[in-house]
PDB file of N, CA and C in Angstrom:
ATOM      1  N   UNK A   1     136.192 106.267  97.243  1.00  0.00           N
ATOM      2  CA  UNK A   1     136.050 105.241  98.273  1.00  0.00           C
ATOM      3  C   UNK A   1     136.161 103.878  97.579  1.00  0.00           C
ATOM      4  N   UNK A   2     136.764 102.775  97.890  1.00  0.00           N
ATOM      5  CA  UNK A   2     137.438 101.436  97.729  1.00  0.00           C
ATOM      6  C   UNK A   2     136.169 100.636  97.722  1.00  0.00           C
ATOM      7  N   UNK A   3     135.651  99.593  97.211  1.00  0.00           N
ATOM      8  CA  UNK A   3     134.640  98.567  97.236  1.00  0.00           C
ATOM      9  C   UNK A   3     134.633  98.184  99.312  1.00  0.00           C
ATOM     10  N   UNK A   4     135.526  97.945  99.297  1.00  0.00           N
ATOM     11  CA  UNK A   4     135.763  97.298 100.368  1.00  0.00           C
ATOM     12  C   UNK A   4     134.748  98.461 101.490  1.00  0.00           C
ATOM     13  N   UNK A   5     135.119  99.335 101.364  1.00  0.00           N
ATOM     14  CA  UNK A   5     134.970 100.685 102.375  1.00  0.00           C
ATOM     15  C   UNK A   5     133.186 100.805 102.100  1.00  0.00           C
ATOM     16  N   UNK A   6     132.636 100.776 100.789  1.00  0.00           N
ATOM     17  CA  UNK A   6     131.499 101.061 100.511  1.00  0.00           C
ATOM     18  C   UNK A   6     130.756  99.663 101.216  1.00  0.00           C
ATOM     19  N   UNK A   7     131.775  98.541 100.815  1.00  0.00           N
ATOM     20  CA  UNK A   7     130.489  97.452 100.857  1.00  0.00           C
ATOM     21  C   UNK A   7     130.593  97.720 103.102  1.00  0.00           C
ATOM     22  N   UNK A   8     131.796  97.816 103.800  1.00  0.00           N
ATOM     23  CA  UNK A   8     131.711  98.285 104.955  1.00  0.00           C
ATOM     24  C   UNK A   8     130.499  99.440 105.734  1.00  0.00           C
ATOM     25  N   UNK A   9     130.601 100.360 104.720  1.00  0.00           N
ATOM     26  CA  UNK A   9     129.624 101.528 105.243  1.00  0.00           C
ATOM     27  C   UNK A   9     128.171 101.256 105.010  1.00  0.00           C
ATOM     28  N   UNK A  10     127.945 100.218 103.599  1.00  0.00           N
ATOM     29  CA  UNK A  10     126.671  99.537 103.734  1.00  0.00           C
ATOM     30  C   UNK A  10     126.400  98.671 104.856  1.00  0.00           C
ATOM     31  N   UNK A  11     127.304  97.514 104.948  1.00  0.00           N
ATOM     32  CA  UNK A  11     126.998  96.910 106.278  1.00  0.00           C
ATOM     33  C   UNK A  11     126.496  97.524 107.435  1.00  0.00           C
ATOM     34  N   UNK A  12     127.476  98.560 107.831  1.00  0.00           N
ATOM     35  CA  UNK A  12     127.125  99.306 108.913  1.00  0.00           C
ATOM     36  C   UNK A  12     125.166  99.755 108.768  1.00  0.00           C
ATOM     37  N   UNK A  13     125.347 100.352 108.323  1.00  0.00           N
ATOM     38  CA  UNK A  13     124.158 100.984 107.432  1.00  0.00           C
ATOM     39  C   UNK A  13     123.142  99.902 108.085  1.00  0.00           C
ATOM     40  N   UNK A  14     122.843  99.175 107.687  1.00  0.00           N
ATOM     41  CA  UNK A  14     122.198  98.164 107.619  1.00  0.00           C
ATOM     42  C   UNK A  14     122.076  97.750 109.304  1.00  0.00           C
ATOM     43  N   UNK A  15     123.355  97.248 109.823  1.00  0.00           N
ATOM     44  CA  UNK A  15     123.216  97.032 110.915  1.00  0.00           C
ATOM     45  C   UNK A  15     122.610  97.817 112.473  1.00  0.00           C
ATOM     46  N   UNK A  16     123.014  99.495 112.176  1.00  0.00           N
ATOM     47  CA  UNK A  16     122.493 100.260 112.925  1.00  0.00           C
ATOM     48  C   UNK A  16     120.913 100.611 112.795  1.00  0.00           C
ATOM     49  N   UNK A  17     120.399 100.291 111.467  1.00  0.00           N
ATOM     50  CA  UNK A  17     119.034 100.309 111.770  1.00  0.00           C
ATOM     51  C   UNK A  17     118.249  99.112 111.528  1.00  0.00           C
ATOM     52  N   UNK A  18     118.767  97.990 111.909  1.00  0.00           N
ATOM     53  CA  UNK A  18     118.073  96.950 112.483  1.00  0.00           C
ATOM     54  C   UNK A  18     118.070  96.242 113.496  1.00  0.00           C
ATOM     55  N   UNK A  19     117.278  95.421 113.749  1.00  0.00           N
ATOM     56  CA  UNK A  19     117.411  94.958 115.217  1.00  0.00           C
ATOM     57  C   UNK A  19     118.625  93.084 114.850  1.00  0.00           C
ATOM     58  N   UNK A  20     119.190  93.145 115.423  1.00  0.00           N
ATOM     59  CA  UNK A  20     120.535  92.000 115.067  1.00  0.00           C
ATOM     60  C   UNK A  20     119.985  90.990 116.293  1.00  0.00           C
ATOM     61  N   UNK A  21     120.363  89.599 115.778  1.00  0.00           N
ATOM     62  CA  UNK A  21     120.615  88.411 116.905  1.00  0.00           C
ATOM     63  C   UNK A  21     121.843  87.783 116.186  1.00  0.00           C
ATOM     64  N   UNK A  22     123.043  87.976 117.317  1.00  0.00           N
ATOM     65  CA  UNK A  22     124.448  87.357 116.643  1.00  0.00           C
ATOM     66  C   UNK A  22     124.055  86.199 117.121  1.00  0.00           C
ATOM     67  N   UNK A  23     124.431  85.335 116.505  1.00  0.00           N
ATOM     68  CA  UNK A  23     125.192  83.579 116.474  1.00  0.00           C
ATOM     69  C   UNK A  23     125.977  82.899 115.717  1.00  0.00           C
ATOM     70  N   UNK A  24     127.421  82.985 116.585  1.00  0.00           N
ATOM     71  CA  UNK A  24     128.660  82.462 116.156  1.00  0.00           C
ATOM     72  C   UNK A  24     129.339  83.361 115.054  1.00  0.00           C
ATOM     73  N   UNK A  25     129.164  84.374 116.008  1.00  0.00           N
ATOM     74  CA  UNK A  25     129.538  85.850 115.188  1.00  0.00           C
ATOM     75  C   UNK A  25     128.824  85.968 113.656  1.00  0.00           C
ATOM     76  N   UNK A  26     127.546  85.933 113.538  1.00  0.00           N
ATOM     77  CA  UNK A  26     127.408  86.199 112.139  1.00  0.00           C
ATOM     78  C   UNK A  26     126.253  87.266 112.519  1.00  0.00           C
ATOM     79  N   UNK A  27     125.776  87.534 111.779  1.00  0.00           N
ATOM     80  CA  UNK A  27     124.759  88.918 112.440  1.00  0.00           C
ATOM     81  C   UNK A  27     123.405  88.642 111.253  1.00  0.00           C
ATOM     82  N   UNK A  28     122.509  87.963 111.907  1.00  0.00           N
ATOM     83  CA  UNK A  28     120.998  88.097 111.196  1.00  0.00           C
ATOM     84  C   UNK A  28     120.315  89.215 111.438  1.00  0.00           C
ATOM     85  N   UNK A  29     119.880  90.249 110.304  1.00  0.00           N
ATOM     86  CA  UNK A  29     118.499  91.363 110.904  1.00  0.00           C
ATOM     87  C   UNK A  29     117.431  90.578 110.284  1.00  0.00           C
ATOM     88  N   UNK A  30     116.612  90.746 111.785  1.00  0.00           N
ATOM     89  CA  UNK A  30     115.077  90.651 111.795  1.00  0.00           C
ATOM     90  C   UNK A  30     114.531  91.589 111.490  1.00  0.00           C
ATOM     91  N   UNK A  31     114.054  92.938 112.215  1.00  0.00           N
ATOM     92  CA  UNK A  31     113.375  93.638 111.870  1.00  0.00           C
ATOM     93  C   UNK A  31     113.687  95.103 112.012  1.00  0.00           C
ATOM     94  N   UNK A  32     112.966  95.772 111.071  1.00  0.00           N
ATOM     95  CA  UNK A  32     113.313  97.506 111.533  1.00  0.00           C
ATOM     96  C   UNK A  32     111.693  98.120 111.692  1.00  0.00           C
ATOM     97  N   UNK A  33     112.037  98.965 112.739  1.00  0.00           N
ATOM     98  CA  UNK A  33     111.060  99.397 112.884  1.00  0.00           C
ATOM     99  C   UNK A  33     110.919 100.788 112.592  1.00  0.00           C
ATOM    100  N   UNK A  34     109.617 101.071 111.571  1.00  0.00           N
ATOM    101  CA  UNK A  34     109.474 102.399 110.641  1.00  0.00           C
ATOM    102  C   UNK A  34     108.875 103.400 111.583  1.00  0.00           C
ATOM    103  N   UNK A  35     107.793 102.789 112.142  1.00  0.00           N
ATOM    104  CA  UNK A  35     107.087 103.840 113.018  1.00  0.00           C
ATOM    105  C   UNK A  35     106.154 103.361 114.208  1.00  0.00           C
ATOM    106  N   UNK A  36     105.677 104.264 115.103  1.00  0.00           N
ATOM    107  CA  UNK A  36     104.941 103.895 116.019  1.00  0.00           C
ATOM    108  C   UNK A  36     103.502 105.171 115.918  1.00  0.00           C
ATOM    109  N   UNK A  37     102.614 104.446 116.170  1.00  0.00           N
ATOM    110  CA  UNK A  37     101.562 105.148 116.242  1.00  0.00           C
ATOM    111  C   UNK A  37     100.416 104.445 117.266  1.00  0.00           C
ATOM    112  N   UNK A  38     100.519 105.540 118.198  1.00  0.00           N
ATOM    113  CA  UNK A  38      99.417 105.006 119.674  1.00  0.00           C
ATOM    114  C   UNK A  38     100.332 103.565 119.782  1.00  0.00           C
ATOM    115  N   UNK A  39      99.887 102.499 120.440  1.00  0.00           N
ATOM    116  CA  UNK A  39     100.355 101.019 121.556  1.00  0.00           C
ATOM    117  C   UNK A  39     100.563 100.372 119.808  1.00  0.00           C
ATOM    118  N   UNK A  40     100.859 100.923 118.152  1.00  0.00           N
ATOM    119  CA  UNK A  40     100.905 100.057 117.347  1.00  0.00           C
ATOM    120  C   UNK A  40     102.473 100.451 116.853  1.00  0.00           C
ATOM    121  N   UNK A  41     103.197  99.610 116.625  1.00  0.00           N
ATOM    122  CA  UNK A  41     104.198  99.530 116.058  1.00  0.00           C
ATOM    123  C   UNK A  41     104.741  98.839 114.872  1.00  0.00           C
ATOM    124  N   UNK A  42     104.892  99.965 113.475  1.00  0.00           N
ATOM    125  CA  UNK A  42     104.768  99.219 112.267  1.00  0.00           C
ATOM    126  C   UNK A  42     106.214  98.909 111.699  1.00  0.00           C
ATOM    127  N   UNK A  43     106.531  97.663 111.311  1.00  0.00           N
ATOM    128  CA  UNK A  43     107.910  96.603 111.094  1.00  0.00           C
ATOM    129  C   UNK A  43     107.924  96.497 109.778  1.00  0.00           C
ATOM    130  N   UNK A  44     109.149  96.195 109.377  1.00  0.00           N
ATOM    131  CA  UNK A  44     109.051  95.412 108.230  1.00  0.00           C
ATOM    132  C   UNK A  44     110.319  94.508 108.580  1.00  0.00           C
ATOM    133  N   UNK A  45     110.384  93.155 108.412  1.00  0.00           N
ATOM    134  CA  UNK A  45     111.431  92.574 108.382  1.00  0.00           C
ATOM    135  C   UNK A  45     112.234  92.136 107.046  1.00  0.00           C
ATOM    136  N   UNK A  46     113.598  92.236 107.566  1.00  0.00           N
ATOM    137  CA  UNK A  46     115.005  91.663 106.410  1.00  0.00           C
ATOM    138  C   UNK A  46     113.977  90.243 106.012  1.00  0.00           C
ATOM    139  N   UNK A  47     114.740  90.818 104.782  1.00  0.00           N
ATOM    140  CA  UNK A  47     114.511  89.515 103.598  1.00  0.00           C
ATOM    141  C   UNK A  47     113.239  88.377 103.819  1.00  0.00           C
ATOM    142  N   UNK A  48     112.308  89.236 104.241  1.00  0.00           N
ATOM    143  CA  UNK A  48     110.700  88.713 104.172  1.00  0.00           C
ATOM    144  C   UNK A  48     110.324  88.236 102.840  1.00  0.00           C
ATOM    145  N   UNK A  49     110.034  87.308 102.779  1.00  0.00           N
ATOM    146  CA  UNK A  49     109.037  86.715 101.353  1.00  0.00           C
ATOM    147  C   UNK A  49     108.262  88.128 100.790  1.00  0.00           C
ATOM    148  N   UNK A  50     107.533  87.724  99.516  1.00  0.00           N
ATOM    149  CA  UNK A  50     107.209  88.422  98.364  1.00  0.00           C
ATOM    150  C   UNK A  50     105.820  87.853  98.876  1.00  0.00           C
ATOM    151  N   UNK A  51     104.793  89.040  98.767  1.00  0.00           N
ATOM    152  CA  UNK A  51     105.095  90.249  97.775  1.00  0.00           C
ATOM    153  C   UNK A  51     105.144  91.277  99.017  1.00  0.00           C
ATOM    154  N   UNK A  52     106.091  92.025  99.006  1.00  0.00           N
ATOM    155  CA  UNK A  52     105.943  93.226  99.742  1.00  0.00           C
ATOM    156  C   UNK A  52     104.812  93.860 100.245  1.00  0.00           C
ATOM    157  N   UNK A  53     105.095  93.892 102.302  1.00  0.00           N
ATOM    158  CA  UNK A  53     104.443  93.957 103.365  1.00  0.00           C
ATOM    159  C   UNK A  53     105.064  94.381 104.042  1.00  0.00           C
ATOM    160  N   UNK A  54     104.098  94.984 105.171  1.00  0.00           N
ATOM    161  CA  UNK A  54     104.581  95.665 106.137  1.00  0.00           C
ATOM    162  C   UNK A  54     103.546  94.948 107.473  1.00  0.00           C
ATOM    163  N   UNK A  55     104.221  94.721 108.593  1.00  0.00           N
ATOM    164  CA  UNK A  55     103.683  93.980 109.729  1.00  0.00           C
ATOM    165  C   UNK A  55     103.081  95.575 110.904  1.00  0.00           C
ATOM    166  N   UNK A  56     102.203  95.419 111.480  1.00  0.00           N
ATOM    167  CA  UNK A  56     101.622  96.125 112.320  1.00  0.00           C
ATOM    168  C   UNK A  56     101.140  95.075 113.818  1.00  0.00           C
ATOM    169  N   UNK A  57     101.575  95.605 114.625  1.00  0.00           N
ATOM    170  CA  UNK A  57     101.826  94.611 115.895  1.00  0.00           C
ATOM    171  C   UNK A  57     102.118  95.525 117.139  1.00  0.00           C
ATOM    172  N   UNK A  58     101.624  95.184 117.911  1.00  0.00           N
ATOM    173  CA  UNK A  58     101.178  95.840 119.811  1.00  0.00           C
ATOM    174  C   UNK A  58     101.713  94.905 120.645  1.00  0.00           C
ATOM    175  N   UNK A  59     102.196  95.807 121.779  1.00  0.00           N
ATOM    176  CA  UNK A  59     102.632  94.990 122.695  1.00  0.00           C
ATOM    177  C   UNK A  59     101.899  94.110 123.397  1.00  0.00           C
ATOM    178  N   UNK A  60     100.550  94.149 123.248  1.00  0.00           N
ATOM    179  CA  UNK A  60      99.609  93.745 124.081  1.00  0.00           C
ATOM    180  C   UNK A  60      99.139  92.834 123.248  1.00  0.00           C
ATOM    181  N   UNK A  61      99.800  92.039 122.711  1.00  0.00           N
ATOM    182  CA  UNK A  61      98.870  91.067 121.582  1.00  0.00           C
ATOM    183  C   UNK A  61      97.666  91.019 120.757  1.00  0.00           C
ATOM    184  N   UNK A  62      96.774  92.340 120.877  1.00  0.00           N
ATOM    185  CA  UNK A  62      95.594  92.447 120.456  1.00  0.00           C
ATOM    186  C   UNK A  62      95.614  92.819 118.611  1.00  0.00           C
ATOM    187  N   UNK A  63      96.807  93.441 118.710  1.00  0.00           N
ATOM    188  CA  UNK A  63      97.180  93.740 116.854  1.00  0.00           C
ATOM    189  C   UNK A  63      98.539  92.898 116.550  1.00  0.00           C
ATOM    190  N   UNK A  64      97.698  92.078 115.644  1.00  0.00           N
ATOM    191  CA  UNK A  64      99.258  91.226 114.587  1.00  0.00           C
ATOM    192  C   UNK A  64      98.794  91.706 113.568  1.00  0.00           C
ATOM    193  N   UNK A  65      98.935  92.223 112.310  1.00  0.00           N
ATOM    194  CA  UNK A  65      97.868  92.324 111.032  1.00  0.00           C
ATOM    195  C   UNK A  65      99.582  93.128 110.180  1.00  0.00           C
ATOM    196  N   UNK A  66      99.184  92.324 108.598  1.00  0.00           N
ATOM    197  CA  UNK A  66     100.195  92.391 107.908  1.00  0.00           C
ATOM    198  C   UNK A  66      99.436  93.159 106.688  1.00  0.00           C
ATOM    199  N   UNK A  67     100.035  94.397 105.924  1.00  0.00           N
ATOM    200  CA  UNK A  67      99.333  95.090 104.826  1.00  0.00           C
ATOM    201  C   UNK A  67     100.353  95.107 104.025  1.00  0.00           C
ATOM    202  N   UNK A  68      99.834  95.355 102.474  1.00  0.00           N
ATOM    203  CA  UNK A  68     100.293  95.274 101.467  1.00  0.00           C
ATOM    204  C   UNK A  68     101.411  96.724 101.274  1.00  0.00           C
ATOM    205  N   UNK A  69     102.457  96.506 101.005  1.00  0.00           N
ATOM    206  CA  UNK A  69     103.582  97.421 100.733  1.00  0.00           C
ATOM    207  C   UNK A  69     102.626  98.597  99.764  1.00  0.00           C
ATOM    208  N   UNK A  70     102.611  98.312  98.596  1.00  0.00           N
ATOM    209  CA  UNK A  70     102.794  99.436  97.616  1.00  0.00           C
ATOM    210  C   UNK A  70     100.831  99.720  97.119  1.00  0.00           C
ATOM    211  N   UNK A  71     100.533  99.040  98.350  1.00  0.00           N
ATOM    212  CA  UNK A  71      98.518  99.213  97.941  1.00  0.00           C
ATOM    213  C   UNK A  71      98.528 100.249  99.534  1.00  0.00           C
ATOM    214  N   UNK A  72      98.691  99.485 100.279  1.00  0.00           N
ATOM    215  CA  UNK A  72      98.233  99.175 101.503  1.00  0.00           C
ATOM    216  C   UNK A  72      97.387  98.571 102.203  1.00  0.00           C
ATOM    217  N   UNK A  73      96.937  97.695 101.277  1.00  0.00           N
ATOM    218  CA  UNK A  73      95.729  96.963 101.504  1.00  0.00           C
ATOM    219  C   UNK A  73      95.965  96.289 102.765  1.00  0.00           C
ATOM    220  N   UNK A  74      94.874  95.800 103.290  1.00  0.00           N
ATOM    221  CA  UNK A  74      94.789  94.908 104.527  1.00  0.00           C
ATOM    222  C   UNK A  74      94.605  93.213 103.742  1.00  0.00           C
ATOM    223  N   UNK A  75      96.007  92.079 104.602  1.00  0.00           N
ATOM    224  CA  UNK A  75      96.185  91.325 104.243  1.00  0.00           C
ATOM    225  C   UNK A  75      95.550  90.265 105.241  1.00  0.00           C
ATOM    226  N   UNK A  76      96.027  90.177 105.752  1.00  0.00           N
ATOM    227  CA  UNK A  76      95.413  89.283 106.912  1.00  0.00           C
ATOM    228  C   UNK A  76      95.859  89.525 108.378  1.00  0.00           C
ATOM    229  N   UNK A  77      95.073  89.021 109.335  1.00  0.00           N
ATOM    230  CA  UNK A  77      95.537  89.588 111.088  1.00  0.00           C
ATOM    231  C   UNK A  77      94.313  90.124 111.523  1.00  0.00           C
ATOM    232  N   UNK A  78      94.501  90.166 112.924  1.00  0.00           N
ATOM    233  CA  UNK A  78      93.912  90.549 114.023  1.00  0.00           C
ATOM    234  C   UNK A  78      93.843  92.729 113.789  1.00  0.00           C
ATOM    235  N   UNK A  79      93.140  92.980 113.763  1.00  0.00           N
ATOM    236  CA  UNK A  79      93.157  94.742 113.985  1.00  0.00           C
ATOM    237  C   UNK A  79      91.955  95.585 113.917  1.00  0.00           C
ATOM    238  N   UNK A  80      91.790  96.301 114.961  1.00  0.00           N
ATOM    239  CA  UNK A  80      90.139  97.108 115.297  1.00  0.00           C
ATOM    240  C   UNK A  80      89.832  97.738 113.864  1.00  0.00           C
ATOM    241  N   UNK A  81      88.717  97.697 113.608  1.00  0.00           N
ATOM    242  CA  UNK A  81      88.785  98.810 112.127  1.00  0.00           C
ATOM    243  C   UNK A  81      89.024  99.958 112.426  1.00  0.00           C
ATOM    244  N   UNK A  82      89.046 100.501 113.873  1.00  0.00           N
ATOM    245  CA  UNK A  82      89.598 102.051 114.333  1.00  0.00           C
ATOM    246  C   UNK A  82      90.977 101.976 114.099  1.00  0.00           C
ATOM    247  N   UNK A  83      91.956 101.147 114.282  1.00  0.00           N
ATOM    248  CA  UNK A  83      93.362 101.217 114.097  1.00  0.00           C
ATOM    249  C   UNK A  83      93.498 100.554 112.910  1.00  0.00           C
ATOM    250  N   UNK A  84      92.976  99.944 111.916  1.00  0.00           N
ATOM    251  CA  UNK A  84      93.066  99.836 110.244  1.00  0.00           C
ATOM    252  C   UNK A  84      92.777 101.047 109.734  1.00  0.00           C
ATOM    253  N   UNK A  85      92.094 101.755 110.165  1.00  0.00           N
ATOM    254  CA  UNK A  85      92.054 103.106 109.502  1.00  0.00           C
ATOM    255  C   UNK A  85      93.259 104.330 110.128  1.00  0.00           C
ATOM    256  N   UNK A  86      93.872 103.713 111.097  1.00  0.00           N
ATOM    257  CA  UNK A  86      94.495 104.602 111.472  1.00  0.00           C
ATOM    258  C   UNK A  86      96.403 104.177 110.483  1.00  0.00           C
ATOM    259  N   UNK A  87      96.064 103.285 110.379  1.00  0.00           N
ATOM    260  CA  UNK A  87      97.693 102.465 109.497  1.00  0.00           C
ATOM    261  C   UNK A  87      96.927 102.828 108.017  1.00  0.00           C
ATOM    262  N   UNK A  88      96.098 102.993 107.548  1.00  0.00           N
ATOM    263  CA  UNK A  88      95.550 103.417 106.119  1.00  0.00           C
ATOM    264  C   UNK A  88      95.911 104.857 106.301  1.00  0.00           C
ATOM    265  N   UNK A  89      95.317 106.026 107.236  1.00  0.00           N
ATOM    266  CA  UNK A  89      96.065 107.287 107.260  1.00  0.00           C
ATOM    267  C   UNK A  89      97.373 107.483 106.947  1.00  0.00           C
ATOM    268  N   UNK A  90      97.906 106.605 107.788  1.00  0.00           N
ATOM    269  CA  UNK A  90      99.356 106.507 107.627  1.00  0.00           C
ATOM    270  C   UNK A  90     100.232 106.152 107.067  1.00  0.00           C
ATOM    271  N   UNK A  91      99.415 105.140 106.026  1.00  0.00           N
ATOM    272  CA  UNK A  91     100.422 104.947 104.982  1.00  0.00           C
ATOM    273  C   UNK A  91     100.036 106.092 103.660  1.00  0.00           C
ATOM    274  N   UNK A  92      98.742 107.012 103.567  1.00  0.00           N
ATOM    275  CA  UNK A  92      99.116 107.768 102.622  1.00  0.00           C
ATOM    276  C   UNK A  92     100.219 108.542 102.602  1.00  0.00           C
ATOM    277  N   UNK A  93     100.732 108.954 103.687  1.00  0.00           N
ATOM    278  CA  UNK A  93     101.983 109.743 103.697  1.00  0.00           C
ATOM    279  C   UNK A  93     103.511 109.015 104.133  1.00  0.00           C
ATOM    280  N   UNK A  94     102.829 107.328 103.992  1.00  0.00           N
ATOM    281  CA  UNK A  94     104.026 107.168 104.729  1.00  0.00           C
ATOM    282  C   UNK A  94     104.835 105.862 103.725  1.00  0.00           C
ATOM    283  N   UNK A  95     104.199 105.562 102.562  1.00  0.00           N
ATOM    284  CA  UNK A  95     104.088 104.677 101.397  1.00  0.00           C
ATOM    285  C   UNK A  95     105.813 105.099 101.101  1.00  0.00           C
ATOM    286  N   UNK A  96     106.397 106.447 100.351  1.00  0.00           N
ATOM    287  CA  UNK A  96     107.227 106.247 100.112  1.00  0.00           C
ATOM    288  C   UNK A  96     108.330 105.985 101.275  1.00  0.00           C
ATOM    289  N   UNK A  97     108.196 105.872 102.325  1.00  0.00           N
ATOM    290  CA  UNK A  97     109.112 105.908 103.321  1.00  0.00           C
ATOM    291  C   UNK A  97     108.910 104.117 103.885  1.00  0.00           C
ATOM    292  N   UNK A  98     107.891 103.180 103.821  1.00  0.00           N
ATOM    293  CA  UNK A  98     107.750 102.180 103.840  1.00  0.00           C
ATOM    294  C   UNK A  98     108.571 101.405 102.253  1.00  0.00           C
ATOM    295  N   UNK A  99     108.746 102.120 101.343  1.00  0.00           N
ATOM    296  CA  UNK A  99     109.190 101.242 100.014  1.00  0.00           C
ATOM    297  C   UNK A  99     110.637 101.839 100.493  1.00  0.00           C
ATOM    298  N   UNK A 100     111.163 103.000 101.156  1.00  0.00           N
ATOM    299  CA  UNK A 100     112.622 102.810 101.503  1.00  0.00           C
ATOM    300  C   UNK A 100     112.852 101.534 102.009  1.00  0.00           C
ATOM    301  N   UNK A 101     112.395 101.624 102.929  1.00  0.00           N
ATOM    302  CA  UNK A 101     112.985 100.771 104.391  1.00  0.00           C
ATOM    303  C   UNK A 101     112.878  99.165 103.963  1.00  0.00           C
ATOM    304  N   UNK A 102     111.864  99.158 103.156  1.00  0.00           N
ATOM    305  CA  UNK A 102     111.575  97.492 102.359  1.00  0.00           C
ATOM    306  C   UNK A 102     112.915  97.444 101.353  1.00  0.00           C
ATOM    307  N   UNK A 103     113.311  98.248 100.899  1.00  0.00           N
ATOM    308  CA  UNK A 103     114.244  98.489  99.836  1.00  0.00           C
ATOM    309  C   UNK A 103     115.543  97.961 100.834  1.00  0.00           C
ATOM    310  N   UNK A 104     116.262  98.870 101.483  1.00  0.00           N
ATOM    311  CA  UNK A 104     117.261  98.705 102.391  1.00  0.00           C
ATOM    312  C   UNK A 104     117.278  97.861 103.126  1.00  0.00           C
ATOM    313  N   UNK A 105     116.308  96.908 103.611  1.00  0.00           N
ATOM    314  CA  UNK A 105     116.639  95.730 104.584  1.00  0.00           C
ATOM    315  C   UNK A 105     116.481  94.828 103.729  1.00  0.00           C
ATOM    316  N   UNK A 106     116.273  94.389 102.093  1.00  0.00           N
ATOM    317  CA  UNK A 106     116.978  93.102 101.099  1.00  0.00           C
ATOM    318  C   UNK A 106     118.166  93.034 101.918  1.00  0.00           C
ATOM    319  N   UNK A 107     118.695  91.781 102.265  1.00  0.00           N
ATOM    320  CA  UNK A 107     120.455  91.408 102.413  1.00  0.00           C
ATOM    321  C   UNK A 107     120.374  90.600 100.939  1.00  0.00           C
ATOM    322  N   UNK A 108     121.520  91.115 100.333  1.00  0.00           N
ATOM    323  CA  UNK A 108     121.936  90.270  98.881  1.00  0.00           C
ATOM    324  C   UNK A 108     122.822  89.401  99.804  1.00  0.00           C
TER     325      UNK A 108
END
């Protein structure tokens, strides 16, 4: 496969699992979303500042709360300690699949 074709199938890549806002045909990703658990839905967004995080956020405004990528620590935000413990469950099994998705949404 040709540079051209690879750096294409990455794009793609990229684009089908994120959420896009075109303007003036250029394509920004905001965010992908890794998982949902109960009314919480855990994000990580393209090319977020350092140090690696993962956002946890409800439709209902009651959870914004941002945790540490590769700890999981709780960083700062709004979140019941019943649903901090429930994103702590979840990242024991879900750590290497959160350092994918942080990995793959860098845009160089």
């Amino acid at each position: 496969m040709n540079k051209e074709m690879k750096e294409l199938e990455a794009w793609l890549h990229r684009y089908v699992n994120n959420t896009e806002v075109i303007d003036d045909q250029e394509v920004y990703f905001i965010k992908r979303l890794v998982e949902k658990i109960r009314n919480m839905k855990i994000e990580i967004y393209s090319n977020d500042h350092n140090p690696p995080h993962f956002h946890v956020k409800s439709d209902c405004k009651s959870i914004d709360a941002v945790f540490g990528l590769y700890d999981g620590s709780f960083i700062e935000g709004q979140i019941s300690g019943k649903d901090k413990r429930r994103i702590e469950a979840f990242y024991q099994n879900g750590k290497d699949l959160l350092i994918k998705v942080w990995n793959e949404t860098r845009i160089s």
